[in-house]
PDB file of N, CA and C in Angstrom:
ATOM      1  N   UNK A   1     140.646 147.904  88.129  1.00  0.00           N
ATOM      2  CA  UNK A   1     140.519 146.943  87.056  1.00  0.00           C
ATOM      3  C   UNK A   1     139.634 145.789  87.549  1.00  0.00           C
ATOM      4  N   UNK A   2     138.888 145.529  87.106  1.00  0.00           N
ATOM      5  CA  UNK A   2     138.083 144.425  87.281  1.00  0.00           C
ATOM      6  C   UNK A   2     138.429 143.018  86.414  1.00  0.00           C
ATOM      7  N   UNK A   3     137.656 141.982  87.294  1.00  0.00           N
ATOM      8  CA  UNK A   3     137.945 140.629  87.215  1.00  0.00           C
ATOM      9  C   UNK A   3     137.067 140.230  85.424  1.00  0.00           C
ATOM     10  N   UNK A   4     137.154 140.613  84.619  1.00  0.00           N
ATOM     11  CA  UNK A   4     136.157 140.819  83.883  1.00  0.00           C
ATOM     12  C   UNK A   4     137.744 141.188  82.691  1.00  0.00           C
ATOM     13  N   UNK A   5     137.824 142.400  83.332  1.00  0.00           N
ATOM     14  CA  UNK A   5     139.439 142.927  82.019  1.00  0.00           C
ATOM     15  C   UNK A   5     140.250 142.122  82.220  1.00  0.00           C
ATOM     16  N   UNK A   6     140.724 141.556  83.457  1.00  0.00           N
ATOM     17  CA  UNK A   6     141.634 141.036  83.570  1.00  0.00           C
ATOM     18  C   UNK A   6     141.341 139.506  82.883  1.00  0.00           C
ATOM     19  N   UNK A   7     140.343 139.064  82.581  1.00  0.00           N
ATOM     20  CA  UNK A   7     140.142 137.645  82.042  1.00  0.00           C
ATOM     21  C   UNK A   7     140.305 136.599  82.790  1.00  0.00           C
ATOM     22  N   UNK A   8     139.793 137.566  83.808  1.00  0.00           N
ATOM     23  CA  UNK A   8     139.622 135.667  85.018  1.00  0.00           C
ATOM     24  C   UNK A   8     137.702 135.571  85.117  1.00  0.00           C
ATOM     25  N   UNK A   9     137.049 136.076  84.968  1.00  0.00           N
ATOM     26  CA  UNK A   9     135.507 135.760  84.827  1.00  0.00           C
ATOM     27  C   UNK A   9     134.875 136.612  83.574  1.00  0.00           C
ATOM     28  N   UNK A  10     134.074 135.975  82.882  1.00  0.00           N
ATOM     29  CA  UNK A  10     133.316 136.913  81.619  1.00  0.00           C
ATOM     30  C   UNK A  10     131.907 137.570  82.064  1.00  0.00           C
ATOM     31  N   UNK A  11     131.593 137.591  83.810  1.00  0.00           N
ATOM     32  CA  UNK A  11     130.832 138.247  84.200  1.00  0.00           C
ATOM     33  C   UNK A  11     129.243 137.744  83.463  1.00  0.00           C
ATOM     34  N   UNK A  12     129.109 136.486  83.212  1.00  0.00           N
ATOM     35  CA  UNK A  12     127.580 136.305  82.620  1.00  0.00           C
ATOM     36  C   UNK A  12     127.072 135.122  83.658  1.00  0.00           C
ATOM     37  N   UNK A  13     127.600 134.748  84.592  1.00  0.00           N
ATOM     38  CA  UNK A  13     126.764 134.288  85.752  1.00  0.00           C
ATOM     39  C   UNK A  13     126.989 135.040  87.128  1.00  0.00           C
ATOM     40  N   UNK A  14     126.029 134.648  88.286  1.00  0.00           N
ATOM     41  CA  UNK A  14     126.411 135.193  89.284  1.00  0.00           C
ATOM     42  C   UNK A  14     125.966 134.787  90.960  1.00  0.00           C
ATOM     43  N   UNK A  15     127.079 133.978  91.466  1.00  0.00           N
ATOM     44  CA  UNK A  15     126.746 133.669  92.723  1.00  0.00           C
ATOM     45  C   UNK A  15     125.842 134.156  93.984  1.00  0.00           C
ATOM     46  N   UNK A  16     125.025 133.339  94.053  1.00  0.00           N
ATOM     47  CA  UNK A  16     124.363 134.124  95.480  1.00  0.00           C
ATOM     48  C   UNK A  16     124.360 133.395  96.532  1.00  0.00           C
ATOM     49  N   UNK A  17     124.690 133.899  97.835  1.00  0.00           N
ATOM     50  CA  UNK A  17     125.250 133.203  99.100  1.00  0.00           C
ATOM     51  C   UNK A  17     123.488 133.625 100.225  1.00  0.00           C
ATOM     52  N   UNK A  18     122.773 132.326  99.942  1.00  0.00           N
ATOM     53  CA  UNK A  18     121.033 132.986 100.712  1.00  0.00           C
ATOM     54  C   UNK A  18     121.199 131.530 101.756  1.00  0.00           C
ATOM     55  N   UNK A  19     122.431 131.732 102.702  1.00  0.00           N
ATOM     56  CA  UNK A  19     122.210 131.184 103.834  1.00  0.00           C
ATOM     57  C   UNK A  19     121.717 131.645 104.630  1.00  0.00           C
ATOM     58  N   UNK A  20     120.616 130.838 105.067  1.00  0.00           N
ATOM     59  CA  UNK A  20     119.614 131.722 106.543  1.00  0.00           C
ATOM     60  C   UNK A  20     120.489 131.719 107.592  1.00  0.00           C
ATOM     61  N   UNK A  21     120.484 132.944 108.429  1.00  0.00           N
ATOM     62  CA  UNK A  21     121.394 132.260 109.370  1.00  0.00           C
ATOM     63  C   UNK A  21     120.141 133.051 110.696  1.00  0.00           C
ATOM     64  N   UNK A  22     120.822 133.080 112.064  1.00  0.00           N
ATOM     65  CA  UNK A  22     120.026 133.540 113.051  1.00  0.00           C
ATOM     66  C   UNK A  22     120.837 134.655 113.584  1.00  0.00           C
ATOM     67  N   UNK A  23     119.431 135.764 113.690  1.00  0.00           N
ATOM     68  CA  UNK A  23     120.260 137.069 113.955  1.00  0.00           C
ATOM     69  C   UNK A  23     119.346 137.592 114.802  1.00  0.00           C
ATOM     70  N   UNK A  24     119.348 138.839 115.733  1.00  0.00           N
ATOM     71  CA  UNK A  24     118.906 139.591 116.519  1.00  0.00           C
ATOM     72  C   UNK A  24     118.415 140.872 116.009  1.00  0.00           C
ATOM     73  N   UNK A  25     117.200 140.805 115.460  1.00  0.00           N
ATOM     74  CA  UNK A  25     116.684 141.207 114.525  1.00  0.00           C
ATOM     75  C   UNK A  25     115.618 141.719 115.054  1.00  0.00           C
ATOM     76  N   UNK A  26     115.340 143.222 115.802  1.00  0.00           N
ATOM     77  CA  UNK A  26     113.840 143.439 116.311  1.00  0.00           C
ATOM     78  C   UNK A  26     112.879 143.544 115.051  1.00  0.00           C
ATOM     79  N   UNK A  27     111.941 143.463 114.811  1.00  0.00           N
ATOM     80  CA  UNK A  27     110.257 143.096 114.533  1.00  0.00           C
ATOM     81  C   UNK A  27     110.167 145.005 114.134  1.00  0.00           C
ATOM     82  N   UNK A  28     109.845 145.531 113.232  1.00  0.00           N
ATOM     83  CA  UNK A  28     109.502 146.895 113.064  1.00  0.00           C
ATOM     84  C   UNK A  28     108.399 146.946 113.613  1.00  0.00           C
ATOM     85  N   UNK A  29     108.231 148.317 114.028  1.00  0.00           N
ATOM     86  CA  UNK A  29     107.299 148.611 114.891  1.00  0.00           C
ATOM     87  C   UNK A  29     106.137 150.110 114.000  1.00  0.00           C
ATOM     88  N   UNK A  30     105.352 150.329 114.621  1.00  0.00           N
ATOM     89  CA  UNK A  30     104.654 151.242 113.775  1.00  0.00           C
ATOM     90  C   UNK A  30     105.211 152.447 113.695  1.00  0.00           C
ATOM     91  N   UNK A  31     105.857 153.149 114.744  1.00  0.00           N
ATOM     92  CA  UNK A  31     106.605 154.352 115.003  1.00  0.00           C
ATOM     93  C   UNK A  31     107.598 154.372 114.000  1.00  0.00           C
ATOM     94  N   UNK A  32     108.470 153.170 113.961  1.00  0.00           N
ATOM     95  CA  UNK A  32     110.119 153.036 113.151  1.00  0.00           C
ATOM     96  C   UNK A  32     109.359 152.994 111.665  1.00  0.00           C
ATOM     97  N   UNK A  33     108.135 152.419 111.089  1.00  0.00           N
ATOM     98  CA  UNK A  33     107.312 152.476 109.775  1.00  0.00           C
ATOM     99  C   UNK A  33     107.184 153.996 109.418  1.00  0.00           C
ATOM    100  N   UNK A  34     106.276 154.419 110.602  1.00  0.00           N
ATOM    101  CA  UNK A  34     106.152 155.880 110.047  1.00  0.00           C
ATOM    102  C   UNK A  34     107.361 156.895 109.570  1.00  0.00           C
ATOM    103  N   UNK A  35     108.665 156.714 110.817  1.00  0.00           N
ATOM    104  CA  UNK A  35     109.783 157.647 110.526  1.00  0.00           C
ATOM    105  C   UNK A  35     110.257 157.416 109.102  1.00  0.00           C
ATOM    106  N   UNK A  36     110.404 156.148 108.964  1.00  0.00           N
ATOM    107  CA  UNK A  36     110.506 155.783 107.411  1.00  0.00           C
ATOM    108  C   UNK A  36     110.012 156.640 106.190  1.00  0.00           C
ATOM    109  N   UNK A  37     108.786 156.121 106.544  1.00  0.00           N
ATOM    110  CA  UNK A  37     107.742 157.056 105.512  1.00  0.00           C
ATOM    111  C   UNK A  37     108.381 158.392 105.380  1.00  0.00           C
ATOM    112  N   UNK A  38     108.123 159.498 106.695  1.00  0.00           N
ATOM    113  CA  UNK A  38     108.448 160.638 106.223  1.00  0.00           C
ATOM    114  C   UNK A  38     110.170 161.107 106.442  1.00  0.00           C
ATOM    115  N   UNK A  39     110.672 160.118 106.224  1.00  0.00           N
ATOM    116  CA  UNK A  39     111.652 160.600 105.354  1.00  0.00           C
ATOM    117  C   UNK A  39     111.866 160.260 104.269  1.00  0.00           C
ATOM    118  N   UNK A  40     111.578 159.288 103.733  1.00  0.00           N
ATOM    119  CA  UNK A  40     111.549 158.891 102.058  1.00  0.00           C
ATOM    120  C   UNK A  40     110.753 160.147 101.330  1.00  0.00           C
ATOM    121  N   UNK A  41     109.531 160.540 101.876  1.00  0.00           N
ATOM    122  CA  UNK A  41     108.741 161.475 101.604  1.00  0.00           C
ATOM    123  C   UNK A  41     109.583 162.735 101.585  1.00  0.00           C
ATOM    124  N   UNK A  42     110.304 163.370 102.537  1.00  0.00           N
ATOM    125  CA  UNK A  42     110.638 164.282 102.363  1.00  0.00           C
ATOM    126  C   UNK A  42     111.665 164.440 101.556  1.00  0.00           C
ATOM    127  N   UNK A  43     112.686 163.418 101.330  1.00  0.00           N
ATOM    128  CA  UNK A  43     113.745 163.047 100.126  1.00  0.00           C
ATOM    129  C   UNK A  43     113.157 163.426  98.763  1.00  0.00           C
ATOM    130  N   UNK A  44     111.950 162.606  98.423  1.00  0.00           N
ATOM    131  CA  UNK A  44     111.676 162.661  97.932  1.00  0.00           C
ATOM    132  C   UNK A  44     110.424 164.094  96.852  1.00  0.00           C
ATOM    133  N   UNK A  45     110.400 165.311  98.056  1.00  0.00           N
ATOM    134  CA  UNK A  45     109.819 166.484  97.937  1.00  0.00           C
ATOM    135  C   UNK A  45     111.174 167.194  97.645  1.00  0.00           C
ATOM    136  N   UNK A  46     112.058 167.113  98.368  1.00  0.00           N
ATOM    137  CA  UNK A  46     113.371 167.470  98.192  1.00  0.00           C
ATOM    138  C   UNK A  46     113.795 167.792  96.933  1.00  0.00           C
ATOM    139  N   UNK A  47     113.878 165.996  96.728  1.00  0.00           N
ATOM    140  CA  UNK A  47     114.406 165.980  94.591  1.00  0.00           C
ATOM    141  C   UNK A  47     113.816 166.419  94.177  1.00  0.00           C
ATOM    142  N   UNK A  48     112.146 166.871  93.973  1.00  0.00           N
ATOM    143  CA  UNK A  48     111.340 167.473  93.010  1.00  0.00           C
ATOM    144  C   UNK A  48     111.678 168.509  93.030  1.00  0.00           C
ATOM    145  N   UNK A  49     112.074 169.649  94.032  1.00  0.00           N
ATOM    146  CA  UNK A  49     112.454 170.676  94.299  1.00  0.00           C
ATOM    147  C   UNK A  49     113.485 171.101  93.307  1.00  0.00           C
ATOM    148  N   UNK A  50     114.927 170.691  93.564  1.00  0.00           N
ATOM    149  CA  UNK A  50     116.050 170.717  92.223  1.00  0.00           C
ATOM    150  C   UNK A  50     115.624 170.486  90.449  1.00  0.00           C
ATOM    151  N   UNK A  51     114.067 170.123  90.302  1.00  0.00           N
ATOM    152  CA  UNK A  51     114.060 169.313  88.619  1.00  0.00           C
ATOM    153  C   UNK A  51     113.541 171.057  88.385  1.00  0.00           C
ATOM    154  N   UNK A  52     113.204 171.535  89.196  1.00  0.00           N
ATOM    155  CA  UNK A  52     112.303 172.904  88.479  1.00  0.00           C
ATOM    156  C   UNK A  52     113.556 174.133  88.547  1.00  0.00           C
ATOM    157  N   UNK A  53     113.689 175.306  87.891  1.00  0.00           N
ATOM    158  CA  UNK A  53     114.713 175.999  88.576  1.00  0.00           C
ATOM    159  C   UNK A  53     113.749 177.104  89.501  1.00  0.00           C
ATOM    160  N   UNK A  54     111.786 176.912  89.462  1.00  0.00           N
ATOM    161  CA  UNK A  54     111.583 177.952  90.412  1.00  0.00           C
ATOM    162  C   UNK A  54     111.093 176.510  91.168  1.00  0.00           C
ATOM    163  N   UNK A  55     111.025 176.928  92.865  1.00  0.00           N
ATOM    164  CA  UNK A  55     109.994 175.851  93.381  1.00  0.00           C
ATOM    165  C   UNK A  55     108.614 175.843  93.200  1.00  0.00           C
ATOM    166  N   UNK A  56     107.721 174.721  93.287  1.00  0.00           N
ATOM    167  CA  UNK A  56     106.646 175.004  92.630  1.00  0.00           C
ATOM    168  C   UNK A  56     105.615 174.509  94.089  1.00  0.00           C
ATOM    169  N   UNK A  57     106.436 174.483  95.583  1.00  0.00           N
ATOM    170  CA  UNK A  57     105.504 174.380  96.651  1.00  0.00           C
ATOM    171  C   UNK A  57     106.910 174.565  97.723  1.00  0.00           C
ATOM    172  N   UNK A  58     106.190 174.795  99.105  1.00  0.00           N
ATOM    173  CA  UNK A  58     106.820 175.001 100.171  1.00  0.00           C
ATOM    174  C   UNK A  58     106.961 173.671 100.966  1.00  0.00           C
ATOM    175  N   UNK A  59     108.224 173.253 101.988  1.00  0.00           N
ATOM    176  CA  UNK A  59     107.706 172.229 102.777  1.00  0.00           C
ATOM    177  C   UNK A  59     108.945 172.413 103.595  1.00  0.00           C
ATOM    178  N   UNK A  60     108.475 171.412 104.853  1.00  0.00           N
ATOM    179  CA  UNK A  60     109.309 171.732 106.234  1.00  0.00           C
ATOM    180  C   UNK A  60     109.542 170.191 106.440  1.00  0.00           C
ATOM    181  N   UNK A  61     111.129 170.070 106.472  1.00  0.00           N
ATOM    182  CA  UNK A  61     111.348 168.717 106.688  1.00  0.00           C
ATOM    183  C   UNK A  61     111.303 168.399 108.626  1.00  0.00           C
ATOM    184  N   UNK A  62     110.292 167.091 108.747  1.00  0.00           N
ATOM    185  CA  UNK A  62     110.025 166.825 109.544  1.00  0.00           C
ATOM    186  C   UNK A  62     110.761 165.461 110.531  1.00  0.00           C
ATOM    187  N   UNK A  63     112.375 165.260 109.333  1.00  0.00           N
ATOM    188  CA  UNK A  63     112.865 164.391 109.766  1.00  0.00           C
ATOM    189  C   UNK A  63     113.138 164.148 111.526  1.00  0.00           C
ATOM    190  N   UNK A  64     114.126 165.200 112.205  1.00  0.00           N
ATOM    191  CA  UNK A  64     114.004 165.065 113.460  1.00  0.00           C
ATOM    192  C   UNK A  64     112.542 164.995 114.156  1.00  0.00           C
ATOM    193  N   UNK A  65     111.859 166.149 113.956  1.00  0.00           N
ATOM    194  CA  UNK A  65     110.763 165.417 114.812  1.00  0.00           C
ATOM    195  C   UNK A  65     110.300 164.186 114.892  1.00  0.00           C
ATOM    196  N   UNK A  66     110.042 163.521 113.564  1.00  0.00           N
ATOM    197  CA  UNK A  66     109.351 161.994 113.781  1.00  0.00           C
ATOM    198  C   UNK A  66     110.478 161.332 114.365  1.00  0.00           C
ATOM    199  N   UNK A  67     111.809 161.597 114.047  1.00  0.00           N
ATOM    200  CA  UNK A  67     112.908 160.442 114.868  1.00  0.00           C
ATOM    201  C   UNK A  67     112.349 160.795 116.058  1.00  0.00           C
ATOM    202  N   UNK A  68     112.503 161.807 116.986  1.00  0.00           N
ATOM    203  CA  UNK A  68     112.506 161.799 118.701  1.00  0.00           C
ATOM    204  C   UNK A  68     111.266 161.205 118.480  1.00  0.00           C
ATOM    205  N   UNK A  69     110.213 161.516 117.933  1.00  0.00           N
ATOM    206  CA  UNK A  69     108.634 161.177 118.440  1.00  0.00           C
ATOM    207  C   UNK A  69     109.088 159.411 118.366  1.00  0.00           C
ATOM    208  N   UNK A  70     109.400 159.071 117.296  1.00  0.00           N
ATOM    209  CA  UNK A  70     109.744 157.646 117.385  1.00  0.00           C
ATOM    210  C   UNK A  70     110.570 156.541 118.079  1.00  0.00           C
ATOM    211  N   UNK A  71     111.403 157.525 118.326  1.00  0.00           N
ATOM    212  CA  UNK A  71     112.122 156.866 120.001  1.00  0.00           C
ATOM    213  C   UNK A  71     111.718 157.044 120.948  1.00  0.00           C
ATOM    214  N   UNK A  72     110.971 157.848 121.250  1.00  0.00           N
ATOM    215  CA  UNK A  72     109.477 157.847 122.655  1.00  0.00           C
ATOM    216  C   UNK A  72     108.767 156.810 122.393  1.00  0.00           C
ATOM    217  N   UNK A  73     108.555 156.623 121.681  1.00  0.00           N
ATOM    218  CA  UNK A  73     107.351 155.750 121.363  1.00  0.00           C
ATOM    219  C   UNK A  73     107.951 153.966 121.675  1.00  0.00           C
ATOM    220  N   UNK A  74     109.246 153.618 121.322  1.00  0.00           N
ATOM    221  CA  UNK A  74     109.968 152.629 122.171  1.00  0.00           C
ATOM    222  C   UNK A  74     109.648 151.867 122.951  1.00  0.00           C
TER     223      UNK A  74
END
C-alpha cells in the first residue's frame, strides 16, 4: 500500500536530496568505456533477436572477452 492510498501524501510534488558529497570515485577509463559499449550493444542485438519469431542475423556475444581484455588493460 502506498503513501498515496493511505492519504498521508497526494504524490504531486517530489523531494530531491543533490547533496554533493566526496567519494572515491575512479575517472572511467577507455577500456571500462568500451566494455560498456559492447555490452549495451550486445543486449541490445539480443532484444532484436526475440521481436522476430525467425532471426534475421547471427552474433557472438563478446561480453567476457572485452571484460578480461579490460581488466588487462588496468
Amino acid at each position: 500500500m502506498t503513501a498515496k492510498d493511505q492519504g498521508i501524501e497526494k504524490g504531486r510534488t517530489v523531494a530531491i536530496d543533490s547533496t554533493v558529497t566526496e567519494s572515491d570515485i575512479k575517472p572511467p577509463c577507455d577500456s571500462d568505456l568500451l566494455a560498456c559499449s559492447v555490452k549495451e550493444i550486445c543486449r541490445l542485438l539480443e532484444r532484436r533477436q526475440t521481436l522476430t519469431a525467425m532471426p534475421l542475423y547471427e552474433y557472438t556475444h563478446h561480453n567476457r572477452a572485452v571484460k578480461d581484455a579490460a581488466r588487462k588493460c588496468i
